[in-house]
C-alpha atoms as a PDB file:
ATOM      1  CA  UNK A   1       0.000   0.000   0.000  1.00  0.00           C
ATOM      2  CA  UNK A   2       1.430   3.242  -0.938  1.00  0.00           C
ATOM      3  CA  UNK A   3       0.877   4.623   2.848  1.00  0.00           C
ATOM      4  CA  UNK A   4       2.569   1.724   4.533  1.00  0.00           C
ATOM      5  CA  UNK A   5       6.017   1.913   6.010  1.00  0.00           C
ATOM      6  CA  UNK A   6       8.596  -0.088   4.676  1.00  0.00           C
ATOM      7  CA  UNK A   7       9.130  -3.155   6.909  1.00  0.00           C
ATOM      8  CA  UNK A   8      12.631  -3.182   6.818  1.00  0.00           C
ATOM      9  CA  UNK A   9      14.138  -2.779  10.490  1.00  0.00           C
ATOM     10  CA  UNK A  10      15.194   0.836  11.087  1.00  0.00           C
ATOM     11  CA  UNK A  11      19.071   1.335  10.416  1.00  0.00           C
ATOM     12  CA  UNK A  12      20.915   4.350  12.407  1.00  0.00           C
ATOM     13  CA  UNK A  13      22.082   6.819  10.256  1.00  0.00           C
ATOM     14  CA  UNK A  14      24.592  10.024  11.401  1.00  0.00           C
ATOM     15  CA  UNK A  15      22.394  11.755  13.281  1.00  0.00           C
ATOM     16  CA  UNK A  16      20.187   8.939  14.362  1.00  0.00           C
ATOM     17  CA  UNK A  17      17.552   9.766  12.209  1.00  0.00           C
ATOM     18  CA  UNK A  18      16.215   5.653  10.946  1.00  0.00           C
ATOM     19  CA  UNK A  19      16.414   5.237   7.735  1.00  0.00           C
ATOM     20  CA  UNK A  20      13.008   4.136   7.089  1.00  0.00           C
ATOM     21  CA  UNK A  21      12.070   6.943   8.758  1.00  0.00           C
ATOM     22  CA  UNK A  22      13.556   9.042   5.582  1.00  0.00           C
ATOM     23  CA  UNK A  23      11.983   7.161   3.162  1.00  0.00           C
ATOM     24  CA  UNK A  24       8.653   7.381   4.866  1.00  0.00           C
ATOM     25  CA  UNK A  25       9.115  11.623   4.976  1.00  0.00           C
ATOM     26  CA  UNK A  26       9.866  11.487   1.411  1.00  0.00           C
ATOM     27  CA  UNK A  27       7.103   9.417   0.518  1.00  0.00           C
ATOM     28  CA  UNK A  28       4.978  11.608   1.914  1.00  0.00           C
ATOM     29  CA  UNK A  29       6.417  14.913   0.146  1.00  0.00           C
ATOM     30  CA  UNK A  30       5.759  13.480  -3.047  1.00  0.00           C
ATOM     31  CA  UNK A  31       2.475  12.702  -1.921  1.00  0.00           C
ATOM     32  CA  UNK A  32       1.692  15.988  -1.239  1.00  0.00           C
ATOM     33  CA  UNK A  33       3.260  17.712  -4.104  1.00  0.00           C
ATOM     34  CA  UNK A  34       1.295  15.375  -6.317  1.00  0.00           C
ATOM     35  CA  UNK A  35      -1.952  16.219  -4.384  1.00  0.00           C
ATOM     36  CA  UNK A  36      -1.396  19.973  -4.354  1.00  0.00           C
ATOM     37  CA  UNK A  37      -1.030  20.013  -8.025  1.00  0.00           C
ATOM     38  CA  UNK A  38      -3.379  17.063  -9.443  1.00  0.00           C
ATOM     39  CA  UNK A  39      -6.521  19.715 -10.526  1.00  0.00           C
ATOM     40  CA  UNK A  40      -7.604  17.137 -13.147  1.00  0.00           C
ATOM     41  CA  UNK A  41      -9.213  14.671 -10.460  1.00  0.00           C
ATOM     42  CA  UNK A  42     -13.232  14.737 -11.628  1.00  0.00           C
ATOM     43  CA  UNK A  43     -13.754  15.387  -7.339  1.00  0.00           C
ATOM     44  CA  UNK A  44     -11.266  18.085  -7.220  1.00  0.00           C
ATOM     45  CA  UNK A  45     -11.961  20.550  -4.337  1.00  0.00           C
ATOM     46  CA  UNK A  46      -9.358  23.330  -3.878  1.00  0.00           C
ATOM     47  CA  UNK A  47     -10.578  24.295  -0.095  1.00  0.00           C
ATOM     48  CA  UNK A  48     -10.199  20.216   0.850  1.00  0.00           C
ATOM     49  CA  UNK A  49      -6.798  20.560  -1.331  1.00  0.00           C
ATOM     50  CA  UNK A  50      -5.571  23.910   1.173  1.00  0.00           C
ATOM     51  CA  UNK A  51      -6.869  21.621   3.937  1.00  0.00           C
ATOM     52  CA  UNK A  52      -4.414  19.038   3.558  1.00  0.00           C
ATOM     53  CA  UNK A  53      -2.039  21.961   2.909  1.00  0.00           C
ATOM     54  CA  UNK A  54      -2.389  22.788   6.296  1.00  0.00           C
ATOM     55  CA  UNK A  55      -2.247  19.289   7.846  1.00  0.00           C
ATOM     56  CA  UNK A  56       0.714  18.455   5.648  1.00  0.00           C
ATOM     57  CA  UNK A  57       2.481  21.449   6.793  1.00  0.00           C
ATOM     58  CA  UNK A  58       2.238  20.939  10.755  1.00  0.00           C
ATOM     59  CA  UNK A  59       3.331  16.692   9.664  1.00  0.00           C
ATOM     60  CA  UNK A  60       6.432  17.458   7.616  1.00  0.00           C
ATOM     61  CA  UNK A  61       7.313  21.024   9.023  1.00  0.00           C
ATOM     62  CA  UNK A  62       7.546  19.979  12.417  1.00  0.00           C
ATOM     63  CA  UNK A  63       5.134  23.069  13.570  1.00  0.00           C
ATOM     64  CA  UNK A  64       2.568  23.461  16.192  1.00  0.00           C
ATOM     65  CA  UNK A  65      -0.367  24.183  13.622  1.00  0.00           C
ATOM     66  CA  UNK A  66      -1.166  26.061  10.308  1.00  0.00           C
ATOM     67  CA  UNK A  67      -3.677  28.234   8.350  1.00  0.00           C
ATOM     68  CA  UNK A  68      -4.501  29.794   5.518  1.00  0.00           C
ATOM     69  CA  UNK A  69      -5.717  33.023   4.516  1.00  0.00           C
ATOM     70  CA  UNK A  70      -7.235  33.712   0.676  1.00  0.00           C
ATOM     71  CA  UNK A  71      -7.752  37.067  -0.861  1.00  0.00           C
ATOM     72  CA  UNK A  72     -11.329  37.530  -1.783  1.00  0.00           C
ATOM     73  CA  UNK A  73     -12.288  38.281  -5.210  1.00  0.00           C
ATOM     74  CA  UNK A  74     -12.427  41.578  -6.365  1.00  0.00           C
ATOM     75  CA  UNK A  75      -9.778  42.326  -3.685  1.00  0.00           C
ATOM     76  CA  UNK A  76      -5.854  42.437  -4.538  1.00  0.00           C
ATOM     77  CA  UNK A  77      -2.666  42.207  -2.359  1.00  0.00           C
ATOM     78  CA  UNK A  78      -2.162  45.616  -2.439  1.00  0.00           C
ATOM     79  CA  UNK A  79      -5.204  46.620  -1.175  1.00  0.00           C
ATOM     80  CA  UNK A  80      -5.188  48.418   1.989  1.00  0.00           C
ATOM     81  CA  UNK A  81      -6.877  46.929   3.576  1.00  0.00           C
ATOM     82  CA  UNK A  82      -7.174  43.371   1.813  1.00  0.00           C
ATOM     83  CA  UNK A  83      -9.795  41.774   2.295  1.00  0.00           C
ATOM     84  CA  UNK A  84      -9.177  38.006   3.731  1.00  0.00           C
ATOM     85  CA  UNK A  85     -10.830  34.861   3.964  1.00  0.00           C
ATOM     86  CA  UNK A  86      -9.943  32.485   6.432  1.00  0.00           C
ATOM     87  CA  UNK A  87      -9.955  29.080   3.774  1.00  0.00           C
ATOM     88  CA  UNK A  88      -8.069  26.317   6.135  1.00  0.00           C
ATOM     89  CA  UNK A  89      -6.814  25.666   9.126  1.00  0.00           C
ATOM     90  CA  UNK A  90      -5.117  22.644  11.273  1.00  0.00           C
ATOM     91  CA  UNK A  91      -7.188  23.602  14.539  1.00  0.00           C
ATOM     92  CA  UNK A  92     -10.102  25.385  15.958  1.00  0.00           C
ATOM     93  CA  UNK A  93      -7.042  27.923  17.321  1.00  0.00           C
ATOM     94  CA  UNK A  94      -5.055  28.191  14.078  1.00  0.00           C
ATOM     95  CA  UNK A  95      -8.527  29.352  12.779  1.00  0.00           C
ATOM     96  CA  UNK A  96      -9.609  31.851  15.475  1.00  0.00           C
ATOM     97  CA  UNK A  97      -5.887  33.577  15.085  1.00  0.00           C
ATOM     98  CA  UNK A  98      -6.309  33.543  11.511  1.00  0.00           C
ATOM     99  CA  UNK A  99      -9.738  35.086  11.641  1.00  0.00           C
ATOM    100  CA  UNK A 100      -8.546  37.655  14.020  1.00  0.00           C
ATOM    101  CA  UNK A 101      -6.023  38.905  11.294  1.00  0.00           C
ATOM    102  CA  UNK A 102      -8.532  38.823   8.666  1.00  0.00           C
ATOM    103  CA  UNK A 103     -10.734  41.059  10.622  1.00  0.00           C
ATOM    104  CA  UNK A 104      -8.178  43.809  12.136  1.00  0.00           C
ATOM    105  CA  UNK A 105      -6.042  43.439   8.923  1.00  0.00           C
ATOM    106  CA  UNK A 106      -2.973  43.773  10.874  1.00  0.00           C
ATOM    107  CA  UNK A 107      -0.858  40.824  11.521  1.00  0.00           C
ATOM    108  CA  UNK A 108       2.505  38.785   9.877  1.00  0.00           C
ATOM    109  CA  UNK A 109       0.173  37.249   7.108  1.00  0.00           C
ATOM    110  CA  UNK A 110      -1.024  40.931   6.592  1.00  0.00           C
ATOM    111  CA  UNK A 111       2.068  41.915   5.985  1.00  0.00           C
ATOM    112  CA  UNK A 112       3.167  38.981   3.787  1.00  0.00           C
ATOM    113  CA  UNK A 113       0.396  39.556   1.672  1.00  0.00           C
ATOM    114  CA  UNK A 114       1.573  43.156   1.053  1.00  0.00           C
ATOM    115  CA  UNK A 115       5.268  42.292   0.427  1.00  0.00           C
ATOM    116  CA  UNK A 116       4.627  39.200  -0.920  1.00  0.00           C
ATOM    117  CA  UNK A 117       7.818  37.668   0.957  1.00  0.00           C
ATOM    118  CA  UNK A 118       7.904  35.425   3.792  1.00  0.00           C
ATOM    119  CA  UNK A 119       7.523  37.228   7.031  1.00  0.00           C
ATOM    120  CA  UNK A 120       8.937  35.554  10.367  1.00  0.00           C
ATOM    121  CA  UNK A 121       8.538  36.337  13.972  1.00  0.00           C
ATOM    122  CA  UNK A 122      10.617  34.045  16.083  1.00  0.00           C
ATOM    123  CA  UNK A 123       9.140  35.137  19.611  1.00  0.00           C
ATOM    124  CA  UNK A 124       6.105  36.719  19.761  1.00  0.00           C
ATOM    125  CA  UNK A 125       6.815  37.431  23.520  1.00  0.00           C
ATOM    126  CA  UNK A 126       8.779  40.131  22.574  1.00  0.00           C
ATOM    127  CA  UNK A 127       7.461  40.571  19.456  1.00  0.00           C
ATOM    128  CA  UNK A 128       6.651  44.579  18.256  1.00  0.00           C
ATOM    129  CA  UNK A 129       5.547  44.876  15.184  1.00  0.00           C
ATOM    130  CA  UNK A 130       1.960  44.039  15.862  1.00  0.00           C
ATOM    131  CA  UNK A 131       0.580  44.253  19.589  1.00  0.00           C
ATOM    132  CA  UNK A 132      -2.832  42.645  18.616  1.00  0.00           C
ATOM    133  CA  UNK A 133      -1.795  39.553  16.696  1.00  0.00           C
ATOM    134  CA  UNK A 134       0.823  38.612  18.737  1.00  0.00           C
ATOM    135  CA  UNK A 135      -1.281  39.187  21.966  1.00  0.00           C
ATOM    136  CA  UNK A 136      -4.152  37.130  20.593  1.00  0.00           C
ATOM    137  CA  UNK A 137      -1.419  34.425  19.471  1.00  0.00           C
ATOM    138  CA  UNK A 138       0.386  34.100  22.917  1.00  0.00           C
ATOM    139  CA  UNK A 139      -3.311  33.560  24.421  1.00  0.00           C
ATOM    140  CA  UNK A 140      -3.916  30.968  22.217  1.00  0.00           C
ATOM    141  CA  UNK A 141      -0.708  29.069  22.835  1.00  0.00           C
ATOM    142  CA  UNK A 142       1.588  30.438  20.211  1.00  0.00           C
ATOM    143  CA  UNK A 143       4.784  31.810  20.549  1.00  0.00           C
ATOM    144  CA  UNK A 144       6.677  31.671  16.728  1.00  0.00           C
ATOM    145  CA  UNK A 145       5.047  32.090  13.342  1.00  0.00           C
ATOM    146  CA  UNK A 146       6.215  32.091   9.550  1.00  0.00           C
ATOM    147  CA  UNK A 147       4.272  33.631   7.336  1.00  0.00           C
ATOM    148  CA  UNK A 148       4.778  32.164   3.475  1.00  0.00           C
ATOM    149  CA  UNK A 149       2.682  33.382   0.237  1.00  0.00           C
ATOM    150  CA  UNK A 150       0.743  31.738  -1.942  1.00  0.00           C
ATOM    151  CA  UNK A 151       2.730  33.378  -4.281  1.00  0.00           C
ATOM    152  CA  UNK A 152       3.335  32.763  -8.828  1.00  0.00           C
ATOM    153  CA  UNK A 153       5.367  35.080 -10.232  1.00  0.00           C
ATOM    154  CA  UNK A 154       2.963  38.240 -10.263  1.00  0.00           C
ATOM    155  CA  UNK A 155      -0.252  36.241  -8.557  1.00  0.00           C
ATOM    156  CA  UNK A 156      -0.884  36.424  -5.077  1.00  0.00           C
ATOM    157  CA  UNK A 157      -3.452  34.101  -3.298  1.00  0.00           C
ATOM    158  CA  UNK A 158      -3.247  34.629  -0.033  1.00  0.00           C
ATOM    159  CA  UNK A 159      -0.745  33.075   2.758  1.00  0.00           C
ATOM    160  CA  UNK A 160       0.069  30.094   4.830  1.00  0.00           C
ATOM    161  CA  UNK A 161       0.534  31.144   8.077  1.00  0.00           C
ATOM    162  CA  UNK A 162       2.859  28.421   9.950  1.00  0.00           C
ATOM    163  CA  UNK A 163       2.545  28.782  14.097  1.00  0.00           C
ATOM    164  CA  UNK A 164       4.752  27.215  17.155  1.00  0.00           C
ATOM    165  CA  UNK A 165       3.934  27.405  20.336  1.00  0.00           C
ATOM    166  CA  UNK A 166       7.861  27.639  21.406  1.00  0.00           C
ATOM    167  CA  UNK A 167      10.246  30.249  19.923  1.00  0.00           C
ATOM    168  CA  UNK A 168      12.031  30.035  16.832  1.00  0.00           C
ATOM    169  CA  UNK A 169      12.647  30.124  13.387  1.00  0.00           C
ATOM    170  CA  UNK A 170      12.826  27.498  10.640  1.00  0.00           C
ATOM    171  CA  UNK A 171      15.767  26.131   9.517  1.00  0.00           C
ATOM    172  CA  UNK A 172      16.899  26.780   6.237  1.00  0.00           C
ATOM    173  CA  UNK A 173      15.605  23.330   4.234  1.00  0.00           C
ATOM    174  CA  UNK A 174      12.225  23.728   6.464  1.00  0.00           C
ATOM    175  CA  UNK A 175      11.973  27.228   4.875  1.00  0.00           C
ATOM    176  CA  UNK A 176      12.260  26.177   1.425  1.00  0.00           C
ATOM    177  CA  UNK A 177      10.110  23.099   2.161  1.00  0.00           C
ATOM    178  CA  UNK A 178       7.348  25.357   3.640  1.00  0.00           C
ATOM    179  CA  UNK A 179       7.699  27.778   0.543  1.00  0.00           C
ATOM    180  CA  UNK A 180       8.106  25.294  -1.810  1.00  0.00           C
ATOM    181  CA  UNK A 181       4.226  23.561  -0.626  1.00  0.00           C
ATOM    182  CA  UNK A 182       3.172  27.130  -0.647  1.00  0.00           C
ATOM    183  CA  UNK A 183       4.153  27.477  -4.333  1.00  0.00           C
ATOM    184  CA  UNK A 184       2.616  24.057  -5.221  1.00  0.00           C
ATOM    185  CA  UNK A 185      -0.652  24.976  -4.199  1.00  0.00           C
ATOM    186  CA  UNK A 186      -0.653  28.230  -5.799  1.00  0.00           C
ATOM    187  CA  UNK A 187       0.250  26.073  -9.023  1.00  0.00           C
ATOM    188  CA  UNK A 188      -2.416  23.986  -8.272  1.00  0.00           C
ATOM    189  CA  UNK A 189      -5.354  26.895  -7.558  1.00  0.00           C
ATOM    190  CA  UNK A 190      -4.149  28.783 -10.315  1.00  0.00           C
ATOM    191  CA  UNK A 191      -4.661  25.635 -12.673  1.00  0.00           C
ATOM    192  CA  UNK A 192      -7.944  24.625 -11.085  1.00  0.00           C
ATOM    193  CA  UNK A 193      -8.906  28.568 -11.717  1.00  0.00           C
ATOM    194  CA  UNK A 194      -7.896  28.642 -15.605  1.00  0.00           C
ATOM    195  CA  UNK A 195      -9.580  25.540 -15.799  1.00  0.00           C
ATOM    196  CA  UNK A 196     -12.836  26.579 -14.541  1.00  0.00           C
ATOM    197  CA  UNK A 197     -12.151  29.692 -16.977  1.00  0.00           C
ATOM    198  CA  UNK A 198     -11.729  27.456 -19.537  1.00  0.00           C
ATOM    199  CA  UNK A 199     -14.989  25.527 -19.143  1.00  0.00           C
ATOM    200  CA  UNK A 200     -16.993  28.921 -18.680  1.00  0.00           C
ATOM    201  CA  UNK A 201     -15.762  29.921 -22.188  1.00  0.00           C
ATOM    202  CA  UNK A 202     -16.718  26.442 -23.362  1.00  0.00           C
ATOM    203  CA  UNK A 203     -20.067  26.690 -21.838  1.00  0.00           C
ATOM    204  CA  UNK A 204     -20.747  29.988 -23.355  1.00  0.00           C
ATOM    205  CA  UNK A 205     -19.354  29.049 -26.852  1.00  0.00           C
ATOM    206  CA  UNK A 206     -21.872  26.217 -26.772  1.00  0.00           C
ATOM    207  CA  UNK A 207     -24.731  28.450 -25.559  1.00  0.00           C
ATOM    208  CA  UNK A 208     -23.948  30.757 -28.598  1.00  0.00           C
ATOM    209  CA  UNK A 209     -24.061  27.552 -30.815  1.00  0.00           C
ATOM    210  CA  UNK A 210     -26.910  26.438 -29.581  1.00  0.00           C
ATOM    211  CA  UNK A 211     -28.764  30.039 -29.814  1.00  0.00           C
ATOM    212  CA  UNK A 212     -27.713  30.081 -33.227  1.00  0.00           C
ATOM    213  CA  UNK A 213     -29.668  27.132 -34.395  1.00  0.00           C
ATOM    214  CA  UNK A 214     -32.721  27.517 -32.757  1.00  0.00           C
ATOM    215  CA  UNK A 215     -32.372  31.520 -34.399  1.00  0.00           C
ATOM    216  CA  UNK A 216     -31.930  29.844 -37.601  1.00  0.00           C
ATOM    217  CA  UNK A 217     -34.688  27.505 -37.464  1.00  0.00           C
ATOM    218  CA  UNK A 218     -37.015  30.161 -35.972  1.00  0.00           C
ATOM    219  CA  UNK A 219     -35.674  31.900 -39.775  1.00  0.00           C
ATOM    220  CA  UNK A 220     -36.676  29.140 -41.740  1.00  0.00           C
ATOM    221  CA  UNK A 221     -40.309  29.310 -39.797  1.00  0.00           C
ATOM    222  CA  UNK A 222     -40.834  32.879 -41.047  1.00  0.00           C
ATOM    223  CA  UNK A 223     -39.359  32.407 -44.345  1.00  0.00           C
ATOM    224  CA  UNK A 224     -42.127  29.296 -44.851  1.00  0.00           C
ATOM    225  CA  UNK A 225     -44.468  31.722 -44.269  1.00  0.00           C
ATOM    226  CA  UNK A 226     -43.945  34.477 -45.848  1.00  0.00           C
ATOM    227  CA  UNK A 227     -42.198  33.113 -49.072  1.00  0.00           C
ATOM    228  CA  UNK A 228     -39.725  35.437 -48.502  1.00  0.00           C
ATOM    229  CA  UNK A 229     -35.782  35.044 -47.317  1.00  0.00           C
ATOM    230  CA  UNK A 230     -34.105  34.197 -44.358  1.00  0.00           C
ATOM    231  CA  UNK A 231     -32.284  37.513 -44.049  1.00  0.00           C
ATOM    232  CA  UNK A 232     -35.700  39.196 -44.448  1.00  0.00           C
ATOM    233  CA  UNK A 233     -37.305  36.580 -41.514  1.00  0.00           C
ATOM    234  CA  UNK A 234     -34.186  37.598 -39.458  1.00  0.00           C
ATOM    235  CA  UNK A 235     -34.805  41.523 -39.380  1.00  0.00           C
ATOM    236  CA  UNK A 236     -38.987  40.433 -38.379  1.00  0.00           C
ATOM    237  CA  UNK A 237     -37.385  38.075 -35.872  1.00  0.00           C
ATOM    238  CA  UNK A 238     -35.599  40.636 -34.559  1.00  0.00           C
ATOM    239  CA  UNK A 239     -37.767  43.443 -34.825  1.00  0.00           C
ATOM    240  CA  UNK A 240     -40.585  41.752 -32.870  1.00  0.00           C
ATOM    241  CA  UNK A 241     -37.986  40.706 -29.994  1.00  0.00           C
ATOM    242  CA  UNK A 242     -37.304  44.401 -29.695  1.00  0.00           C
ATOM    243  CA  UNK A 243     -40.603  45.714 -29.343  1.00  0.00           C
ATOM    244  CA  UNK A 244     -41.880  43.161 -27.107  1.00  0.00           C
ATOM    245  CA  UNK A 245     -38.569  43.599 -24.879  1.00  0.00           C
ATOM    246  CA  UNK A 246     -37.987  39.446 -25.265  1.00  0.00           C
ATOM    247  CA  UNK A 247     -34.816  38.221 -25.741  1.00  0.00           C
ATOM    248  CA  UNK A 248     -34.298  37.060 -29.444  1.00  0.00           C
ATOM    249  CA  UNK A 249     -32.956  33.409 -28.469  1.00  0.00           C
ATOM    250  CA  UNK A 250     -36.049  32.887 -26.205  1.00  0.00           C
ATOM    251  CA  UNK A 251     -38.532  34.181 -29.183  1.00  0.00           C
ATOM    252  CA  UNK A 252     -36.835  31.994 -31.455  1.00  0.00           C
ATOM    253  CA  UNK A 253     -37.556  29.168 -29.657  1.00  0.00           C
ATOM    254  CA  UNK A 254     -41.365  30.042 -28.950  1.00  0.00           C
ATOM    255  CA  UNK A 255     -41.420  30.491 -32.642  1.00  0.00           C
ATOM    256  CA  UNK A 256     -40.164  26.832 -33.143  1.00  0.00           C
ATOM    257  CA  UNK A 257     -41.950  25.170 -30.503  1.00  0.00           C
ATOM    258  CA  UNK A 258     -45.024  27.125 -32.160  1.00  0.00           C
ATOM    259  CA  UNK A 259     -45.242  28.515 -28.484  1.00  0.00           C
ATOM    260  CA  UNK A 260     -45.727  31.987 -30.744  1.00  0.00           C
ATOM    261  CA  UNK A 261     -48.229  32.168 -33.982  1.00  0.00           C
ATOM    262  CA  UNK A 262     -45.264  32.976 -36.550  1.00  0.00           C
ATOM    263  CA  UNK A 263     -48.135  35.682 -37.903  1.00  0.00           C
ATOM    264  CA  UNK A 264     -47.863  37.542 -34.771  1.00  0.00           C
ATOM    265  CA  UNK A 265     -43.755  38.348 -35.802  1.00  0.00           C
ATOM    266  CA  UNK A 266     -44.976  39.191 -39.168  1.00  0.00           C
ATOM    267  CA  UNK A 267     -47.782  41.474 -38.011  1.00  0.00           C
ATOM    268  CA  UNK A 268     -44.694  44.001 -36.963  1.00  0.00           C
ATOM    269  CA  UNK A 269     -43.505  43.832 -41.191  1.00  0.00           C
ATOM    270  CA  UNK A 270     -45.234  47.521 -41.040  1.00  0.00           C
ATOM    271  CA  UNK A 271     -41.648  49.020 -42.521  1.00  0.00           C
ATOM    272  CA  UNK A 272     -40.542  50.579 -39.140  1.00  0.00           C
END
């Protein structure tokens, strides 16, 4: 099973990390980066997706908890203020934190959002930069955070917000780990969001075909009728959709479905 240890017996290595210990670790990052980044799934569901994210983060980082703020729509990471959404979180405290900075818009995520860099506070005990946040934090338990955007090139998302509840930093491979999750999700949203884009334009290209025929059938209708061409049908059609404030697709289709007596259309052939 691809979520079983290997059953070999655990070998020392410098360090005394077990070597099966490794390979489980790594199993699991390309687990994740695989998840983070597989939009194509028919039950694909970006908030479960940041979710893991966060669960992922406080297994493989080594931190206390995790959560994630998303910029609304119509809002950008400029903004001042932005305006925030709290989308995941590992706990019920990861989430009330998170929501605090959301609301007061002041906060290391805040502030990663604006710069779009990683913004770290290694003791919020003594912590200056914002009195609220890190007042709220310490209440809830925490006492270190790392703040990492969802970040592509000129996209920003939003943030994960990484929280200990003892002081300090992230090492230097932790960092880039924690980034480089962070930048597989945004891969991941931002490909689940052009998708979505792409079946919108799809679903209006087909709406447009689909108006079409019934317009051209409602044409042929008129033209029946009046012996006359389907250019000629077209202006009526359209003529009679105007003045009755009906949208021409819709009177098409009454036409068709003889929901409409085509004579009624023609009755408006008065030259206006």
């Amino acid at each position: 099973m691809p979520n079983e240890e290997p059953t070999r017996a655990p070998v020392d290595r410098p360090g005394g990390t077990p070597i099966y210990t490794v390979m489980v670790r790594e199993q699991r990052l390309v687990e994740t980066f695989v998840s983070l980044t597989d939009t194509l799934v028919r039950d694909f569901d970006a908030l479960e997706m940041l979710t893991m994210l966060c669960d992922r983060s406080v297994e493989l980082l080594g931190v206390a908890d995790a959560g994630i703020l998303l910029i609304d729509g119509g809002s950008r990471a400029g903004d001042d203020p932005v305006r925030l959404s709290v989308a995941a979180a590992s706990s019920e405290r990861s989430r009330l934190l998170e929501t605090m900075a959301a609301t007061v818009a002041v906060g290391p995520c805040i502030d990663c959002l604006r710069t779009g860099e990683p913004v770290v506070s290694e003791d919020l005990a003594v912590e200056r930069r914002w009195p609220d946040f890190c007042a709220k934090a310490r209440e809830v338990g925490f006492r270190a955070v790392h703040a990492v955007p969802l970040r592509l090139r000129e996209d920003t998302l939003g943030v994960l917000t990484l929280l200990d509840t003892e002081p300090g930093v992230l090492a230097g491979p932790e960092a880039r780990l924690g980034q480089a999750l962070a930048d597989a999700a945004t891969i991941g949203l931002l490909h689940h969001r052009a998708l979505r884009r792409a079946e919108a334009v799809v679903g209006h290209l087909e709406g447009a075909l689909a108006s079409r025929v019934v317009i051209e059938q409602a044409k042929g209708v008129l033209a029946a009728r009046t012996g006359g061409s389907p250019d000629d049908a077209f202006v009526l059609l359209r003529r009679h959709a105007r003045r009755s404030g009906e949208h021409l697709t819709d009177l098409a289709r009454r036409v068709v479905e003889g929901g409409v007596d085509a004579g009624t259309v023609l009755d408006d052939d008065d030259g206006g």
